[in-house]
C-alpha atoms as a PDB file:
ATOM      1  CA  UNK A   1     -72.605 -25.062 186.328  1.00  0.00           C
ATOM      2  CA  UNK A   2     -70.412 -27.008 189.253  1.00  0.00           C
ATOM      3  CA  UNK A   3     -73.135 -27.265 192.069  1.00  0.00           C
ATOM      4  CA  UNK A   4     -69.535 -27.446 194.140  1.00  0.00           C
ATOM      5  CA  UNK A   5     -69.321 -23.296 193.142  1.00  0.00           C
ATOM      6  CA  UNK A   6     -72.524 -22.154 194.204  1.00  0.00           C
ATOM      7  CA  UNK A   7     -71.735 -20.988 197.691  1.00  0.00           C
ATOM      8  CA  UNK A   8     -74.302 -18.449 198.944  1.00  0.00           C
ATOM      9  CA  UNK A   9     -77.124 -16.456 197.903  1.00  0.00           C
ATOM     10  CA  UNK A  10     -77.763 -12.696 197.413  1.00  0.00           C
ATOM     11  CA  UNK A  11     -80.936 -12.250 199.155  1.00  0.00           C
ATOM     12  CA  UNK A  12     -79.905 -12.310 202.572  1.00  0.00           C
ATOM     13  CA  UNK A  13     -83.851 -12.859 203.246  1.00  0.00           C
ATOM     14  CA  UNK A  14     -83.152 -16.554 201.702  1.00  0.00           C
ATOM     15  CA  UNK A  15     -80.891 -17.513 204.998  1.00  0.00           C
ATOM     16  CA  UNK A  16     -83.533 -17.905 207.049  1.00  0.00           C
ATOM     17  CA  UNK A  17     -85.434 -20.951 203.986  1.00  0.00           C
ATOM     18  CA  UNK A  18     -82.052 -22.489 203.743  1.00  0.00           C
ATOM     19  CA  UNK A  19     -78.851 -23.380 205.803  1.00  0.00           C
ATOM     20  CA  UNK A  20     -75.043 -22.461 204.456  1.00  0.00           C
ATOM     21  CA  UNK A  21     -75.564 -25.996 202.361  1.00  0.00           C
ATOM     22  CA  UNK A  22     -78.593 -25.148 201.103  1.00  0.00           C
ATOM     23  CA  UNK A  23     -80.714 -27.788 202.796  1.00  0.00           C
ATOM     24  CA  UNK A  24     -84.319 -25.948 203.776  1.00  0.00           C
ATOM     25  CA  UNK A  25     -85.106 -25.298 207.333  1.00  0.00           C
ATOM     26  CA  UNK A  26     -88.527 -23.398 207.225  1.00  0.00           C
ATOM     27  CA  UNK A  27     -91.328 -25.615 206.508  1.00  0.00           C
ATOM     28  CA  UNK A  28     -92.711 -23.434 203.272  1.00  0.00           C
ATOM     29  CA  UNK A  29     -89.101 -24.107 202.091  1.00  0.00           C
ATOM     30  CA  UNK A  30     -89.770 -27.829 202.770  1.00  0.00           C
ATOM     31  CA  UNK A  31     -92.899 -28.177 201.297  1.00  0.00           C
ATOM     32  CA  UNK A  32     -91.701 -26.243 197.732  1.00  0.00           C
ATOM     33  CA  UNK A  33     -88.471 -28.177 198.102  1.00  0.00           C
ATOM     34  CA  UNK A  34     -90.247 -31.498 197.752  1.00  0.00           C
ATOM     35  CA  UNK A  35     -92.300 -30.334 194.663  1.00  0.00           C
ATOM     36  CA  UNK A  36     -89.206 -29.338 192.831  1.00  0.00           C
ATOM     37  CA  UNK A  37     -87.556 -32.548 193.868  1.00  0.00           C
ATOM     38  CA  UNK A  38     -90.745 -34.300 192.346  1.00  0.00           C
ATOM     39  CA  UNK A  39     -90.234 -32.764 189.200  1.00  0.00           C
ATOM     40  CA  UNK A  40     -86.227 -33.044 189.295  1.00  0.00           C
ATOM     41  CA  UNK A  41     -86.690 -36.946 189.928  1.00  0.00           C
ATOM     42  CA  UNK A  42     -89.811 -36.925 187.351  1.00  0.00           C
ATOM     43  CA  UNK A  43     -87.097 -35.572 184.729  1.00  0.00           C
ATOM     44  CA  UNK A  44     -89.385 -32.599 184.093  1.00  0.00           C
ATOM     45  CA  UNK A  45     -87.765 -29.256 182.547  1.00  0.00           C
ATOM     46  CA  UNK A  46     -86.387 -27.281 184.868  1.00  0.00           C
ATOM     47  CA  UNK A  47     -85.337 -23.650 184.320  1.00  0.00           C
ATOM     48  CA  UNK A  48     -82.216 -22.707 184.706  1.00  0.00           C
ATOM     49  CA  UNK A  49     -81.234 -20.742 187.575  1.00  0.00           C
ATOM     50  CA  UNK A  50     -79.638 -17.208 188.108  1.00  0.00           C
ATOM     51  CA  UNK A  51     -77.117 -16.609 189.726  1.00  0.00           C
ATOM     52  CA  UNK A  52     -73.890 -13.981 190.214  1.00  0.00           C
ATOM     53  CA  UNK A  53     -70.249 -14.157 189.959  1.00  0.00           C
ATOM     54  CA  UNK A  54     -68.293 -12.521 192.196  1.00  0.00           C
ATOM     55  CA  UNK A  55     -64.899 -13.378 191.311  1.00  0.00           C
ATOM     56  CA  UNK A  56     -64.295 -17.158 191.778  1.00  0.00           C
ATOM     57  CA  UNK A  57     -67.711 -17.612 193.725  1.00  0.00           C
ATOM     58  CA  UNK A  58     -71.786 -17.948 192.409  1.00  0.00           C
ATOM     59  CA  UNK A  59     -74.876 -16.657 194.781  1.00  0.00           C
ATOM     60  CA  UNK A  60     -78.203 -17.990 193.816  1.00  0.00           C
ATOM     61  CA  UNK A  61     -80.639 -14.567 192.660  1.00  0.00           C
ATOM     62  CA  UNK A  62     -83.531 -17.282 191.763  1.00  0.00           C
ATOM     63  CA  UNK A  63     -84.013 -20.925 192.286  1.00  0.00           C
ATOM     64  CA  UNK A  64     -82.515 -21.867 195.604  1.00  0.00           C
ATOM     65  CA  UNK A  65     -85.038 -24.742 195.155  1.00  0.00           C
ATOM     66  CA  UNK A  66     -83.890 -25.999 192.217  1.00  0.00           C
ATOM     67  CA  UNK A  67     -80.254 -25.312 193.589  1.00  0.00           C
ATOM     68  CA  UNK A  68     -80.909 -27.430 196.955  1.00  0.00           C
ATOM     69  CA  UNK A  69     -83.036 -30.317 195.309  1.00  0.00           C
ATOM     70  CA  UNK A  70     -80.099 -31.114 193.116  1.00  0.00           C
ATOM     71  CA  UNK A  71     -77.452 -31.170 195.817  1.00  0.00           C
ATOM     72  CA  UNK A  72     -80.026 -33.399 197.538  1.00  0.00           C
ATOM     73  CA  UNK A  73     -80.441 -35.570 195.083  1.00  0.00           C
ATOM     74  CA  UNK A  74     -76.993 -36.105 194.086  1.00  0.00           C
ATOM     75  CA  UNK A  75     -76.295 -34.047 191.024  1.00  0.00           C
ATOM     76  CA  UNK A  76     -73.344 -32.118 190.388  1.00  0.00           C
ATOM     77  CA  UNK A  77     -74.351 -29.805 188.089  1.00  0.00           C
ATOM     78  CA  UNK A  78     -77.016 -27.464 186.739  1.00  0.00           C
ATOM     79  CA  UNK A  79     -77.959 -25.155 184.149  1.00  0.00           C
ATOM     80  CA  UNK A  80     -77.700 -21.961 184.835  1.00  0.00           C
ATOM     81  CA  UNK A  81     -77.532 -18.425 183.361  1.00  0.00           C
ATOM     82  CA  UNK A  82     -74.713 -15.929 185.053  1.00  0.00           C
ATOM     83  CA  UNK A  83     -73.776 -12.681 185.465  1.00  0.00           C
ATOM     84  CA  UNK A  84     -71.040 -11.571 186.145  1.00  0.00           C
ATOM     85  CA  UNK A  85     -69.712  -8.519 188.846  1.00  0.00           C
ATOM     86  CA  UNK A  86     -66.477  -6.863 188.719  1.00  0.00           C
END
């Protein structure tokens, strides 16, 4: 999955952990954010993570960690399982 397509997330909760790029802004965001990161860098499995598709567009449902790491670091795309919405 294009990192680039993954826009938002569906827990509305999850805007106050991460800004509209998905960088983390509370501190228990941080501090989860850099163990992921460890792991990403590490080359440790990852799961994959959910998300939605609403038309053209993705929302995270679980691992806006694992979604923001791998921006962070550089990547440009990760596994992920989808579902779609019509």
């Amino acid at each position: 999955m294009s990192l680039a397509r993954i826009i938002g997330t569906v827990e509305r909760s999850r805007t106050f952990d991460f800004d509209s790029d998905f960088r983390p802004i509370s501190d228990h965001s941080k501090q989860r954010w850099v163990a992921v990161a460890t792991l990403f860098r590490r080359g440790r499995y990852i799961p994959p993570v959910d998300l939605i598709q609403y038309g053209e567009s993705y929302f995270v449902i679980d691992g806006h960690h694992r979604v923001s790491a791998a921006k962070a670091l550089g990547w440009s795309r990760l596994q992920a399982q989808v579902t779609v919405v019509e």
